[in-house]
PDB file of N, CA and C in Angstrom:
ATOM      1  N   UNK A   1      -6.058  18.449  12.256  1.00  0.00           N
ATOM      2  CA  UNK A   1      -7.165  18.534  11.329  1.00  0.00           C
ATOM      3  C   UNK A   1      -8.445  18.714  12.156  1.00  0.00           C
ATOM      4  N   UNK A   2      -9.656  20.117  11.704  1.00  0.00           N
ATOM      5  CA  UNK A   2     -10.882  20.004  12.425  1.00  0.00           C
ATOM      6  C   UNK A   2     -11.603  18.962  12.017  1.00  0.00           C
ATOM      7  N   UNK A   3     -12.610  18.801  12.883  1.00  0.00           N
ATOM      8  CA  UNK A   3     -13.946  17.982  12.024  1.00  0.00           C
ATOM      9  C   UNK A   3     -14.016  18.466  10.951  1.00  0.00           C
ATOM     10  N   UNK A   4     -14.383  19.895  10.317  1.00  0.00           N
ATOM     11  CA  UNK A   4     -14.787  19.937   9.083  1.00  0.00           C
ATOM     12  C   UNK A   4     -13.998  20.224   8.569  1.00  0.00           C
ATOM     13  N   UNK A   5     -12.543  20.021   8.448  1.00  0.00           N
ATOM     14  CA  UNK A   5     -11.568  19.386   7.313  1.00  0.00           C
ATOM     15  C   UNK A   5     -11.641  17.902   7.081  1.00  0.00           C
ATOM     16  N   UNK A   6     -11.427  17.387   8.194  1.00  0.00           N
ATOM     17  CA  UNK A   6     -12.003  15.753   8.491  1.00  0.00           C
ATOM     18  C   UNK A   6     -13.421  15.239   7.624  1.00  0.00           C
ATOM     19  N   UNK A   7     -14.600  16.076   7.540  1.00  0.00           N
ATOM     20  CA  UNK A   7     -15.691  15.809   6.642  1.00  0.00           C
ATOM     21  C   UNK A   7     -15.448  15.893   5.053  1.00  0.00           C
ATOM     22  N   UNK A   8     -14.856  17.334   5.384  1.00  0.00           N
ATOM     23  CA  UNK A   8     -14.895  17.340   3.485  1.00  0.00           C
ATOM     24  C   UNK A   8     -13.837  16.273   3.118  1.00  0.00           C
ATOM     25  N   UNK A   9     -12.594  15.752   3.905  1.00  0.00           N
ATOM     26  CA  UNK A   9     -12.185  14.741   3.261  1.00  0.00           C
ATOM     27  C   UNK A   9     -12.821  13.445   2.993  1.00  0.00           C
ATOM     28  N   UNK A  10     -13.753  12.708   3.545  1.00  0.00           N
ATOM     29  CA  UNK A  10     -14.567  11.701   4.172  1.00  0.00           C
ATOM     30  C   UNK A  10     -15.238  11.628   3.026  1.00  0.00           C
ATOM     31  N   UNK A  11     -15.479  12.811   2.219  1.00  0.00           N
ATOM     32  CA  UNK A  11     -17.157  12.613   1.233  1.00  0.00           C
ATOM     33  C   UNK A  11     -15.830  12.042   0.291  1.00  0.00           C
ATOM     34  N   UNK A  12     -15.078  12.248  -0.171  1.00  0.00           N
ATOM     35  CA  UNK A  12     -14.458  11.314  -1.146  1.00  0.00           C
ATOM     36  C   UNK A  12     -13.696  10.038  -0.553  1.00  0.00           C
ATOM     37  N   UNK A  13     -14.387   9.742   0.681  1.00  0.00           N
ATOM     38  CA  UNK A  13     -13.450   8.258   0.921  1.00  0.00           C
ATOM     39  C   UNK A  13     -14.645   7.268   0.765  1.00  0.00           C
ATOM     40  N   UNK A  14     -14.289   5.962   0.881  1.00  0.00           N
ATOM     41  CA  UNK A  14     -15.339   4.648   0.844  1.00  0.00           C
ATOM     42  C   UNK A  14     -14.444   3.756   2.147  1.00  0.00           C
ATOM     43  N   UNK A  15     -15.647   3.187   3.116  1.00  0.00           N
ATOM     44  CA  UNK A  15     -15.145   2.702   3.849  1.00  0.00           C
ATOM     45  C   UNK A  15     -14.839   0.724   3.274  1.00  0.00           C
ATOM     46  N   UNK A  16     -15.344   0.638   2.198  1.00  0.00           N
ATOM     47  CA  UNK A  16     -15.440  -0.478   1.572  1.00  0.00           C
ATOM     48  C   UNK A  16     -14.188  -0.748   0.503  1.00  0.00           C
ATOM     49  N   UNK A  17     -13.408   0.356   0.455  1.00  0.00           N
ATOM     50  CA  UNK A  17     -12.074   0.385  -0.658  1.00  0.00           C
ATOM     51  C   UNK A  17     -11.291   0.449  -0.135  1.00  0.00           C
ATOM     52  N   UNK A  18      -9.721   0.055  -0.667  1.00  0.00           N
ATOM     53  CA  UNK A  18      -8.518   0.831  -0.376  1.00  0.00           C
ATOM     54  C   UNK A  18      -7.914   0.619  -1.576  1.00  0.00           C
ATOM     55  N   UNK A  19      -7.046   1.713  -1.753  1.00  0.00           N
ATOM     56  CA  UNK A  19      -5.959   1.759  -3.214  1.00  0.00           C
ATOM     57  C   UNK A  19      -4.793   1.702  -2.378  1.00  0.00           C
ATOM     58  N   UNK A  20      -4.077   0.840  -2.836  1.00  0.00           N
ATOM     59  CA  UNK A  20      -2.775   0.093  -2.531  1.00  0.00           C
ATOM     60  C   UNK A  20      -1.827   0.089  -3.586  1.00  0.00           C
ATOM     61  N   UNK A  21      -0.213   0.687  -3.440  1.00  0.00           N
ATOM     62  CA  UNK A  21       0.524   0.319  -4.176  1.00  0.00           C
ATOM     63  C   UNK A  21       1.454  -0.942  -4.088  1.00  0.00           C
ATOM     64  N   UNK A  22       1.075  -2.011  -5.268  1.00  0.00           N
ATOM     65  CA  UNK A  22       1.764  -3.205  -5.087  1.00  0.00           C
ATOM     66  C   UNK A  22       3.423  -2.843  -5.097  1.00  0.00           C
ATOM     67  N   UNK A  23       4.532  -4.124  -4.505  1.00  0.00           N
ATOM     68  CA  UNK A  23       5.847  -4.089  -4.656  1.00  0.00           C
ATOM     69  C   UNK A  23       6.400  -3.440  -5.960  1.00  0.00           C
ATOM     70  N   UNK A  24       5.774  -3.884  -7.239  1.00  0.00           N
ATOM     71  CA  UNK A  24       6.272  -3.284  -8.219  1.00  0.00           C
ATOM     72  C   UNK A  24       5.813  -2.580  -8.933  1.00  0.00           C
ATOM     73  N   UNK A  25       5.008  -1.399  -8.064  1.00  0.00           N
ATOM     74  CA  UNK A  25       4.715   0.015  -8.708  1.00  0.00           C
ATOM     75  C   UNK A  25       3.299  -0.091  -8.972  1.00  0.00           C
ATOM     76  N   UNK A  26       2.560  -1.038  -8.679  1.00  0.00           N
ATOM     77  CA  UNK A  26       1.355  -1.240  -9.652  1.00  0.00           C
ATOM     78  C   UNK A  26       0.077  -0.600  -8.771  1.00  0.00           C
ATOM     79  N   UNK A  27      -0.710   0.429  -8.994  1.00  0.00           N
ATOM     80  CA  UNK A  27      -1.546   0.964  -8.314  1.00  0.00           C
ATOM     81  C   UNK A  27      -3.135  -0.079  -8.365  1.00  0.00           C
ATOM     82  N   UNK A  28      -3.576  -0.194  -7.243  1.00  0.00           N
ATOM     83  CA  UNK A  28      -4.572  -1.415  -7.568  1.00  0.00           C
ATOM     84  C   UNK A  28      -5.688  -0.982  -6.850  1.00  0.00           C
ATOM     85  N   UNK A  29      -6.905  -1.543  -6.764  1.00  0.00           N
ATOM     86  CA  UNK A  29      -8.215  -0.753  -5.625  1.00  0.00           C
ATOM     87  C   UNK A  29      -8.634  -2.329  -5.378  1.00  0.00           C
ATOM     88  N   UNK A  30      -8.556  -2.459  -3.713  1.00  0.00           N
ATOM     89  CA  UNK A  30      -9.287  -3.367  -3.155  1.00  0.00           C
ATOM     90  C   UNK A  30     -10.397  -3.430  -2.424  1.00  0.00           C
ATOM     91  N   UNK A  31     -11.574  -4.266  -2.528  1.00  0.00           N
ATOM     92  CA  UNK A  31     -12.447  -4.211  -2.121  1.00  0.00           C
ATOM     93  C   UNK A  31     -12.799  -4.866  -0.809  1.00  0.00           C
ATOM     94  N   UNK A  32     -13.589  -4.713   0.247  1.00  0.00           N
ATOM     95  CA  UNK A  32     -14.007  -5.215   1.504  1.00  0.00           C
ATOM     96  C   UNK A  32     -14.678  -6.044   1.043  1.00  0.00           C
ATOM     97  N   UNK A  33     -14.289  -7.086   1.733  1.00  0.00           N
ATOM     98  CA  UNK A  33     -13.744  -7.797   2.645  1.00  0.00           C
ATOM     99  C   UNK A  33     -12.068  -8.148   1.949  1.00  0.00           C
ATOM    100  N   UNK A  34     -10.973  -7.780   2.404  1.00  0.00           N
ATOM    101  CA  UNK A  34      -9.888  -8.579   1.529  1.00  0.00           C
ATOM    102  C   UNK A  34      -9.326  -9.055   3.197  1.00  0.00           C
ATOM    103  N   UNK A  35      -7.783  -9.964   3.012  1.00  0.00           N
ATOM    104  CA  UNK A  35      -7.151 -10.478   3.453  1.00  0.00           C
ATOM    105  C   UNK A  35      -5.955  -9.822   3.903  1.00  0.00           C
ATOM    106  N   UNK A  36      -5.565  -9.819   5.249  1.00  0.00           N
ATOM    107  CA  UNK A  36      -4.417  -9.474   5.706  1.00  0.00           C
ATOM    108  C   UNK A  36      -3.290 -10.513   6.462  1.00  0.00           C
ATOM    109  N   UNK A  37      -2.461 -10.494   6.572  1.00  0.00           N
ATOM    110  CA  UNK A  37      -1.847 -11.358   7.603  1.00  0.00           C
ATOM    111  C   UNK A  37      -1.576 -10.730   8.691  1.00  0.00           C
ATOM    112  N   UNK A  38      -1.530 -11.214   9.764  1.00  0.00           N
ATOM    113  CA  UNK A  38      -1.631 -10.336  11.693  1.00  0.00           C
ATOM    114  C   UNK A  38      -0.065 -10.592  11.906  1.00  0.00           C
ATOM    115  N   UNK A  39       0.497  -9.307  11.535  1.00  0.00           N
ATOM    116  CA  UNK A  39       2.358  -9.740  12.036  1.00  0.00           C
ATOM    117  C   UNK A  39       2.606  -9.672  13.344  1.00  0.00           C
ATOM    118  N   UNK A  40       1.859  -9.417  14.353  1.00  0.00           N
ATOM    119  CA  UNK A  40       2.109  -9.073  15.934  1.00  0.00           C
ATOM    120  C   UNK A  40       0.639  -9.535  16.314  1.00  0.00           C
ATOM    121  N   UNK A  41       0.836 -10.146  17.629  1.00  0.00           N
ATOM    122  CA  UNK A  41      -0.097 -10.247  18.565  1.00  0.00           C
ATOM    123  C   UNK A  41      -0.909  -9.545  18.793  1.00  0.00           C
ATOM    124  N   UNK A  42      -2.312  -9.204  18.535  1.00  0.00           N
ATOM    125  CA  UNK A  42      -2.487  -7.765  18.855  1.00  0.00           C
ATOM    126  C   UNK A  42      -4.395  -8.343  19.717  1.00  0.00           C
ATOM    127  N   UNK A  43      -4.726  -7.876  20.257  1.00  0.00           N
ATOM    128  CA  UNK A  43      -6.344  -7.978  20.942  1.00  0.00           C
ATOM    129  C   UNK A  43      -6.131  -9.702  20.932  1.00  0.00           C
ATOM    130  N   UNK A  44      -7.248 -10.056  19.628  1.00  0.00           N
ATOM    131  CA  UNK A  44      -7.599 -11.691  20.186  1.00  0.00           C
ATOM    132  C   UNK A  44      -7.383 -12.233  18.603  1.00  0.00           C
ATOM    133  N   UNK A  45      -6.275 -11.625  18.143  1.00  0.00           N
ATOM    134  CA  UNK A  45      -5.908 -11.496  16.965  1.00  0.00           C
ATOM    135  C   UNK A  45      -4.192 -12.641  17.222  1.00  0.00           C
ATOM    136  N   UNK A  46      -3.637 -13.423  16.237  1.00  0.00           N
ATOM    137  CA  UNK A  46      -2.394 -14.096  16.475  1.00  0.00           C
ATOM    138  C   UNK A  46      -1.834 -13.782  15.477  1.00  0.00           C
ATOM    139  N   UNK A  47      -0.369 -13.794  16.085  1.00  0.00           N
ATOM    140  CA  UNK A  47       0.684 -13.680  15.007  1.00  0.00           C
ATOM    141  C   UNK A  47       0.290 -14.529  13.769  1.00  0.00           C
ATOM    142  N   UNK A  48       0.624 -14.372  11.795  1.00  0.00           N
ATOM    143  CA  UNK A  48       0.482 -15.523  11.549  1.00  0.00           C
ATOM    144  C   UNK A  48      -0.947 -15.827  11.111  1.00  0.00           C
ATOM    145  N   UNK A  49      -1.800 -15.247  11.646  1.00  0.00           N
ATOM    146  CA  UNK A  49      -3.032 -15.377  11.289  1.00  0.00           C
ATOM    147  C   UNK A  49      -3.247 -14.363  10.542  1.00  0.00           C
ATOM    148  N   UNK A  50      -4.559 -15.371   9.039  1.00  0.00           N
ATOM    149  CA  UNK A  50      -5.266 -14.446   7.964  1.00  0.00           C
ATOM    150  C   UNK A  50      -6.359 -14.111   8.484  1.00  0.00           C
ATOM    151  N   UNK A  51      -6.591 -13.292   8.390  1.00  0.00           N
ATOM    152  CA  UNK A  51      -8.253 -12.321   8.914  1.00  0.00           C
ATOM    153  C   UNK A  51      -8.502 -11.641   7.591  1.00  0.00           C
ATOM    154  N   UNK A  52      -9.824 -11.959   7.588  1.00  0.00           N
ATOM    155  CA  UNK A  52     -10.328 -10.820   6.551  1.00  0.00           C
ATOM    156  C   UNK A  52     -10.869  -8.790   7.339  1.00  0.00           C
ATOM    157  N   UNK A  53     -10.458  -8.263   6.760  1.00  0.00           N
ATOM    158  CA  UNK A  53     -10.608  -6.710   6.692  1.00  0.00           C
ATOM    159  C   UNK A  53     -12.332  -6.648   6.091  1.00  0.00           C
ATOM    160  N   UNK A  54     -12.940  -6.272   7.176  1.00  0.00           N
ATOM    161  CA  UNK A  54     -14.603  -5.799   7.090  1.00  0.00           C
ATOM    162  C   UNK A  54     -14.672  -4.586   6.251  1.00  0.00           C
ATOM    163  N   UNK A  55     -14.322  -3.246   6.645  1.00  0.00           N
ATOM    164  CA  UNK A  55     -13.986  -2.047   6.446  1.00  0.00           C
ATOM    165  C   UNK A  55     -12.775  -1.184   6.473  1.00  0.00           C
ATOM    166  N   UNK A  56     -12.379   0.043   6.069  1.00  0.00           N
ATOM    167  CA  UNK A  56     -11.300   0.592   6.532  1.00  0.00           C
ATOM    168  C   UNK A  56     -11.967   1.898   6.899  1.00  0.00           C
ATOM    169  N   UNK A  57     -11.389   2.599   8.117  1.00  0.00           N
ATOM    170  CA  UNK A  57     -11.580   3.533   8.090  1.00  0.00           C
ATOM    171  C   UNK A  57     -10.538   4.846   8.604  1.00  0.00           C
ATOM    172  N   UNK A  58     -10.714   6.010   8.919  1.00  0.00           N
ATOM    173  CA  UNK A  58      -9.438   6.585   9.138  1.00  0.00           C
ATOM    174  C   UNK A  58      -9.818   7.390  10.865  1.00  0.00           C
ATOM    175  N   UNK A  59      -9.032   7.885  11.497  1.00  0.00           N
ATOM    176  CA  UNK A  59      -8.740   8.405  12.780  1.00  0.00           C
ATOM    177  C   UNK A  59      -8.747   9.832  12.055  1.00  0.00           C
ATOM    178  N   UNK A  60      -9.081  10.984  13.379  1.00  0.00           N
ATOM    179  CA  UNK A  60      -9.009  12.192  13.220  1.00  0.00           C
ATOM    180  C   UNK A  60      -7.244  12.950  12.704  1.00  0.00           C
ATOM    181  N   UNK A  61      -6.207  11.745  12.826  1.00  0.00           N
ATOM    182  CA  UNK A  61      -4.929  12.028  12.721  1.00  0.00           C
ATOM    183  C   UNK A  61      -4.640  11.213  11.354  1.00  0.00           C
ATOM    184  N   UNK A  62      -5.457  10.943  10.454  1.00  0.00           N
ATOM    185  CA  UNK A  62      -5.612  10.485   9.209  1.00  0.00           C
ATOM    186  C   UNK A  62      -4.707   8.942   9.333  1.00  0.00           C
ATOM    187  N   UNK A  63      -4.783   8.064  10.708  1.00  0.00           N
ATOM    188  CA  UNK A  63      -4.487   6.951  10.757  1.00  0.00           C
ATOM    189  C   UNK A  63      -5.101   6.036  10.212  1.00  0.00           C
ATOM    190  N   UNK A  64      -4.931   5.071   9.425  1.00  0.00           N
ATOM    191  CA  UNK A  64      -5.793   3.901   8.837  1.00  0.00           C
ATOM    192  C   UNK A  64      -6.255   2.886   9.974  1.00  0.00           C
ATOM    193  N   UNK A  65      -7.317   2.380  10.258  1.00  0.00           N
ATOM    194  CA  UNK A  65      -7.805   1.423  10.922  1.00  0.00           C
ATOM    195  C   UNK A  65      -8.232   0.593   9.945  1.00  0.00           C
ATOM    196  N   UNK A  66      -7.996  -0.465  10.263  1.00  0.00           N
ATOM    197  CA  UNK A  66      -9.050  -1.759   9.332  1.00  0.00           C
ATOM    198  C   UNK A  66     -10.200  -2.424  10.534  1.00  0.00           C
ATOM    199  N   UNK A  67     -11.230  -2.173  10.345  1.00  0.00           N
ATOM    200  CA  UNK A  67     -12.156  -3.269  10.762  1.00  0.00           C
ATOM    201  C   UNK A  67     -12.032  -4.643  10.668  1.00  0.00           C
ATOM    202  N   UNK A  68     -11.911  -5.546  11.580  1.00  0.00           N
ATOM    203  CA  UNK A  68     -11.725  -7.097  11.341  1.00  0.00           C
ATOM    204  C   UNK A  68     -12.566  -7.306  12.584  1.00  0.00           C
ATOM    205  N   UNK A  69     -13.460  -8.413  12.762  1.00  0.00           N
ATOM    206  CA  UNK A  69     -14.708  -9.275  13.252  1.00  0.00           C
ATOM    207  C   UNK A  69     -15.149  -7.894  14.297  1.00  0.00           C
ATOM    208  N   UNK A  70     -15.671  -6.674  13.524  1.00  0.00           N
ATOM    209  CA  UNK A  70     -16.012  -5.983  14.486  1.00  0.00           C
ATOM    210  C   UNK A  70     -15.126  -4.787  14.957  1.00  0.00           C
ATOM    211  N   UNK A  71     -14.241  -5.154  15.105  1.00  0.00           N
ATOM    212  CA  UNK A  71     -13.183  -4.346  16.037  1.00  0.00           C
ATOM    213  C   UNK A  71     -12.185  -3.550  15.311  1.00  0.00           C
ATOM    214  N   UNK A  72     -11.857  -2.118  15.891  1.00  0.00           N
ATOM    215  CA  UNK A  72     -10.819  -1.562  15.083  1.00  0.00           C
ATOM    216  C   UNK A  72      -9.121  -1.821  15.062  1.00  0.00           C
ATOM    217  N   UNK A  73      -8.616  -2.185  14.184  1.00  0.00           N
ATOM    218  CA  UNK A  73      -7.059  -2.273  14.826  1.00  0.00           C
ATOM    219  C   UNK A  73      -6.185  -1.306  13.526  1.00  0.00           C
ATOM    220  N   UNK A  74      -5.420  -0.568  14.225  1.00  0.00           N
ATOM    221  CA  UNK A  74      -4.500   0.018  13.307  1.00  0.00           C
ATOM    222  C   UNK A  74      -3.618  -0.806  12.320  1.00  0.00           C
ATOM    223  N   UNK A  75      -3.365  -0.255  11.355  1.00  0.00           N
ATOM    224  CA  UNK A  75      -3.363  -0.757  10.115  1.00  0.00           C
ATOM    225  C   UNK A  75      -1.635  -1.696  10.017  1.00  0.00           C
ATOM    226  N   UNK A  76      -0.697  -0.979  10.565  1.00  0.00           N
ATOM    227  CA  UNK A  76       0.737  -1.155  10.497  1.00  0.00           C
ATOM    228  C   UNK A  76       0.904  -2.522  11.196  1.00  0.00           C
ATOM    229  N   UNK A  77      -0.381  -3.519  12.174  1.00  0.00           N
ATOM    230  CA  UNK A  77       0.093  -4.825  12.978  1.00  0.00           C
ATOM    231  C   UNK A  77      -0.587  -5.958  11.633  1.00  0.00           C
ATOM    232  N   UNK A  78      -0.835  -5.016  10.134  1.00  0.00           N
ATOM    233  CA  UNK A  78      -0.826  -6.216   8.990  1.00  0.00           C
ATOM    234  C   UNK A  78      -0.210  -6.062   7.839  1.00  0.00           C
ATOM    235  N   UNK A  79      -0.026  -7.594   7.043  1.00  0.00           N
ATOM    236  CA  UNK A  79       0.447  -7.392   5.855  1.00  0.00           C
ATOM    237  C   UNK A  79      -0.761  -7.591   4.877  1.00  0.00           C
ATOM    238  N   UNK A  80      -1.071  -6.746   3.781  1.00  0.00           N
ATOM    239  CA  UNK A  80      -1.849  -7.117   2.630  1.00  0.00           C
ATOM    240  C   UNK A  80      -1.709  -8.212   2.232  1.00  0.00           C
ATOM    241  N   UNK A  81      -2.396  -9.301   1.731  1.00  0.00           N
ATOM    242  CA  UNK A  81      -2.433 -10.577   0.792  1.00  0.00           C
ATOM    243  C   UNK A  81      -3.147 -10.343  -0.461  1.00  0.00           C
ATOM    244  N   UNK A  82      -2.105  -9.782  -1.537  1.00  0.00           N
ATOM    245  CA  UNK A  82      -2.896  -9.767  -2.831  1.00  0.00           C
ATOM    246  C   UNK A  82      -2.440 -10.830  -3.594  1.00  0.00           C
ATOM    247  N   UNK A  83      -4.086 -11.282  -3.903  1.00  0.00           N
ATOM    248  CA  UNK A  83      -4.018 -12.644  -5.040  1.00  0.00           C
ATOM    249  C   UNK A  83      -4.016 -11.928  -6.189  1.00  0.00           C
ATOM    250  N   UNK A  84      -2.893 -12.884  -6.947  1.00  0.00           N
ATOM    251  CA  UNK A  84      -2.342 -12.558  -9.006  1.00  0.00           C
ATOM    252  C   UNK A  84      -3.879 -12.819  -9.859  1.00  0.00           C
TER     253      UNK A  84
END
């Protein structure tokens, strides 16, 4: 993807959202700051540990990053925590 495929996708993203499909089908939009759980060790981050998600944003290879205290970490070392 160029930069300016990369832009025109960008004007319809929010770095403050994500739409998530729950376990049972249910399409939902979450807002920044939400909750993840840290399944792997990762920077200064622990297994096991809830962190809240600052932002999300994406990589030139349309990878998800979440922002947490600052810092970027790819998206796949968490689990979502959605409250009912």
């Amino acid at each position: 993807m160029d930069d300016k495929q990369l832009a025109d996708l960008l004007k319809y993203c929010s770095p403050k959202q994500l739409y998530i499909v729950t376990w049972n089908n249910i399409l939902k939009l979450l807002f920044c700051p939400f909750k993840v759980l840290v399944l792997t060790d990762i920077g200064t981050l622990k297994k096991g540990q809830i962190v809240w998600v600052e932002e999300v944003k994406i990589t030139q290879e349309l990878k998800t990053v979440y922002i947490i205290k600052g810092q970027g970490y790819y998206y796949n070392y968490f689990d979502i925590k959605v409250d009912n």
